[in-house]
C-alpha atoms as a PDB file:
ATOM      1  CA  UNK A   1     100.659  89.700  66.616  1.00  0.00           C
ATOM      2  CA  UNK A   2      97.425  90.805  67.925  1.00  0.00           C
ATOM      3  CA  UNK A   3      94.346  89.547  67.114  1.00  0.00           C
ATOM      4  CA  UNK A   4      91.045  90.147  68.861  1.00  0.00           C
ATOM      5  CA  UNK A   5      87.417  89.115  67.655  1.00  0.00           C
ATOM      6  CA  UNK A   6      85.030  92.293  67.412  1.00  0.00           C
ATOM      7  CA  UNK A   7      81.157  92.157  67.691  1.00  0.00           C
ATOM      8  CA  UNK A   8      78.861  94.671  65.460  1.00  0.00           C
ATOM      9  CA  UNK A   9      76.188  96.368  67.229  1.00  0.00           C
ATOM     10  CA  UNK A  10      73.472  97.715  65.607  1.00  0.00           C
ATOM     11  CA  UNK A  11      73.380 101.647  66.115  1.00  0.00           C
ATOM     12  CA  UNK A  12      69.633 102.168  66.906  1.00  0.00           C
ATOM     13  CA  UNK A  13      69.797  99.416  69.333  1.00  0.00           C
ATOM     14  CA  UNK A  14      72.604  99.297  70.480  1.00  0.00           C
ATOM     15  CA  UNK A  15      72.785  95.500  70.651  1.00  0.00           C
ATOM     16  CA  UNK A  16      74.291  93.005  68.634  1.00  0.00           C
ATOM     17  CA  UNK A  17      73.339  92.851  65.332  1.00  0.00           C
ATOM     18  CA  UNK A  18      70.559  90.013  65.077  1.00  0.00           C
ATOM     19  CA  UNK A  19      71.464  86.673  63.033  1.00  0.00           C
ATOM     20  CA  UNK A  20      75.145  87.769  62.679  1.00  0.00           C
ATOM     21  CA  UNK A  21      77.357  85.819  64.870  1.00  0.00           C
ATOM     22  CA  UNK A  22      79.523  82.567  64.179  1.00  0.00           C
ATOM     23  CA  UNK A  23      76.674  80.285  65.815  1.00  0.00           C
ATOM     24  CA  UNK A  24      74.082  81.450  63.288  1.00  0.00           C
ATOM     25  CA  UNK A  25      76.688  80.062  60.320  1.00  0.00           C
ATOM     26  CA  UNK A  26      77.931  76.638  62.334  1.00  0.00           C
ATOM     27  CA  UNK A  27      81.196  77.874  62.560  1.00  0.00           C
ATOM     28  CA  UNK A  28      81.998  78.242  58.928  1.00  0.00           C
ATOM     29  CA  UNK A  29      85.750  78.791  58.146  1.00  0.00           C
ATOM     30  CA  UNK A  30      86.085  81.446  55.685  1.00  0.00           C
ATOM     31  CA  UNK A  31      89.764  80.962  54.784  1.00  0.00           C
ATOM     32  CA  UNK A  32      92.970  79.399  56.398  1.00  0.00           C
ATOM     33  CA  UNK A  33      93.551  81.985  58.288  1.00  0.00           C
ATOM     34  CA  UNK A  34      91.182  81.173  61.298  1.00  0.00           C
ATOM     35  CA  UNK A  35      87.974  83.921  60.153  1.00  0.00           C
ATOM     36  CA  UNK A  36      84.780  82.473  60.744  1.00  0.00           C
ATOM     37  CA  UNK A  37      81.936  83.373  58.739  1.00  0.00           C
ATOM     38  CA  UNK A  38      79.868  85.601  61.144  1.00  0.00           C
ATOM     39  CA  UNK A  39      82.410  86.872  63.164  1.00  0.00           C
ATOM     40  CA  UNK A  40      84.081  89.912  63.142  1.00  0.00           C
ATOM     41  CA  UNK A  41      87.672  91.047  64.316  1.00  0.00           C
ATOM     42  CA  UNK A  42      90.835  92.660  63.916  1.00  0.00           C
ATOM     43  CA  UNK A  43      94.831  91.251  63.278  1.00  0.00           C
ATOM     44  CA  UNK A  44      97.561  93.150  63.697  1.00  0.00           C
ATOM     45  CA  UNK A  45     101.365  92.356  62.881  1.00  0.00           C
ATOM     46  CA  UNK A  46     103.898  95.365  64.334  1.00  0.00           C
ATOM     47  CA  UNK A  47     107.201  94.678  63.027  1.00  0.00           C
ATOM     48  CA  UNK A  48     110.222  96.190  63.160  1.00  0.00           C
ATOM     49  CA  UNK A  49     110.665  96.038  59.361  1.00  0.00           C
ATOM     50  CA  UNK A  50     106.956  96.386  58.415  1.00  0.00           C
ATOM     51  CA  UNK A  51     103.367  96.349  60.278  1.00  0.00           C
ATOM     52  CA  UNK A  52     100.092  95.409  58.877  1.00  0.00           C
ATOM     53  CA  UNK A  53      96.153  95.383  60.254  1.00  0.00           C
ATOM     54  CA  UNK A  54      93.248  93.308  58.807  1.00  0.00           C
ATOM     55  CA  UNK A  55      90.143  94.590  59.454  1.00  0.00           C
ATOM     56  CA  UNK A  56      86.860  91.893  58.873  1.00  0.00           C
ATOM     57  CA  UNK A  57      83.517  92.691  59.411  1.00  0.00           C
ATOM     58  CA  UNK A  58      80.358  90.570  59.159  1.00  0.00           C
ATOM     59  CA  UNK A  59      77.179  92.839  58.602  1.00  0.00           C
ATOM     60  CA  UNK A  60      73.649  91.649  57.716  1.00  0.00           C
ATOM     61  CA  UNK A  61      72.637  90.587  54.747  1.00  0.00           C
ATOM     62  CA  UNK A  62      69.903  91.497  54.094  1.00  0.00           C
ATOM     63  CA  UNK A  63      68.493  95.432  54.031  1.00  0.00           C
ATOM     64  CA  UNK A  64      70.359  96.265  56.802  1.00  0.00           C
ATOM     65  CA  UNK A  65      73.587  96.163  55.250  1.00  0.00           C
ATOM     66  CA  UNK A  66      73.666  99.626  53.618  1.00  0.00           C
ATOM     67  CA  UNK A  67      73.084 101.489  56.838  1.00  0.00           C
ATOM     68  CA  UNK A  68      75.345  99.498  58.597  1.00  0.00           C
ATOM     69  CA  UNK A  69      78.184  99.649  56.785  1.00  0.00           C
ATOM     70  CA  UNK A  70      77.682 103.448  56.415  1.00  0.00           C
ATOM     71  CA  UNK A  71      77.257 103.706  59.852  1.00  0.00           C
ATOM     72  CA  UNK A  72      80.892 101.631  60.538  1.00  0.00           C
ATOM     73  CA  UNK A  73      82.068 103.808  57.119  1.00  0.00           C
ATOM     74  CA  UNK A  74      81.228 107.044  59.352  1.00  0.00           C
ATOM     75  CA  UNK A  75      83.151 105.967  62.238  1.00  0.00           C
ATOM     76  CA  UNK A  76      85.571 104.114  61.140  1.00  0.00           C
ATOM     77  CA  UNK A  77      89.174 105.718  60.911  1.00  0.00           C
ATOM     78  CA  UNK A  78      89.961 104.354  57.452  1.00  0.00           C
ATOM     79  CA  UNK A  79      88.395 104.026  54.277  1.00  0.00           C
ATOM     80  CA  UNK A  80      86.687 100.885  54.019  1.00  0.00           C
ATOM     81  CA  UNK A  81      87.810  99.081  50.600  1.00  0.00           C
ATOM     82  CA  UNK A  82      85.536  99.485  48.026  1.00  0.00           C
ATOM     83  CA  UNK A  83      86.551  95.963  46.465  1.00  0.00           C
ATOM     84  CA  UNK A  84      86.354  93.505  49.147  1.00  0.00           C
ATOM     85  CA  UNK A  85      82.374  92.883  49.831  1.00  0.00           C
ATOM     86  CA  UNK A  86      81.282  89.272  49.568  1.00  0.00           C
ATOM     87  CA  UNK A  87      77.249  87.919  50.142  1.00  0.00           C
ATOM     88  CA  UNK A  88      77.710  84.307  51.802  1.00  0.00           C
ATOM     89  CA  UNK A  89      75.046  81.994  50.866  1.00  0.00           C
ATOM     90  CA  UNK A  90      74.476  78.656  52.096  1.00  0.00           C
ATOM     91  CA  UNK A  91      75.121  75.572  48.812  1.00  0.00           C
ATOM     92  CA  UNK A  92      72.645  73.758  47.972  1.00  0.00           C
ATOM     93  CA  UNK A  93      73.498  70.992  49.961  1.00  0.00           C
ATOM     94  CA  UNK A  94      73.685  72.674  53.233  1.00  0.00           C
ATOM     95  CA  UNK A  95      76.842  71.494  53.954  1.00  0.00           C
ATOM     96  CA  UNK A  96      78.623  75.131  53.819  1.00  0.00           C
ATOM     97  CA  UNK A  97      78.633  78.474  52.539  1.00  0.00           C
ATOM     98  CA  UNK A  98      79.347  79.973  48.913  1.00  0.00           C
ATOM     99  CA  UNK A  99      80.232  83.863  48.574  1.00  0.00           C
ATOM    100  CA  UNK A 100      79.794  86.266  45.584  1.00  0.00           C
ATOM    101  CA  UNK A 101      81.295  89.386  45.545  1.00  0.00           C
ATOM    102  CA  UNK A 102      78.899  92.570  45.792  1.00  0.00           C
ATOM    103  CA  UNK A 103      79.041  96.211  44.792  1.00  0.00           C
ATOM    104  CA  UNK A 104      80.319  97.968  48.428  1.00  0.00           C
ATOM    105  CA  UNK A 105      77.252  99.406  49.598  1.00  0.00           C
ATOM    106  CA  UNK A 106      79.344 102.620  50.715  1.00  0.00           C
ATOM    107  CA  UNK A 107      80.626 103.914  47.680  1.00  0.00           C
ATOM    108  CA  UNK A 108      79.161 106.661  46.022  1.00  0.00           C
END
């Protein structure tokens, strides 16, 4: 298994996307599997008897999220999944993060 953490630049820039990192969020754990909310990366199992890749991304949310995602759409060589976009927002007690799924801002 492979699994290496990825970091979104912003493609006028050329830096890292501002306010999208795993320090802005504290660390947040997404799910069990070890994502962290603000971090991006890639997993990959190569088996003999069947391979898989996971692909995460954290963009900003805010209005640079439908440029950037068309700009990682453009490059990207897959078809980014048209079901799978989530909007983290902090709870009200600041203790964590919520999500709520979102129209993909790449589909036409």
């Amino acid at each position: 298994m492979l699994n290496t953490p990825v970091r979104l630049v912003d493609a006028g820039t050329r830096e890292p996307c501002a306010a999208v990192s795993n320090e802005d969020t504290g660390g947040f754990a997404v799910d069990g599997y070890g994502r962290i909310l603000g971090a991006s990366g890639v997993r990959a199992t190569i088996g003999s008897a069947s391979s898989s890749m996971s692909l995460w991304l954290s963009f900003p949310a805010d209005d640079r999220l439908g440029p950037a995602a068309a700009q990682a759409q453009s490059h990207a060589p897959v078809r980014l999944s048209a079901k799978h976009w989530r909007r983290w927002t902090p709870s009200k007690n600041g203790n964590g993060y919520r999500s709520v799924k979102i129209p993909s801002p790449v589909v036409r």
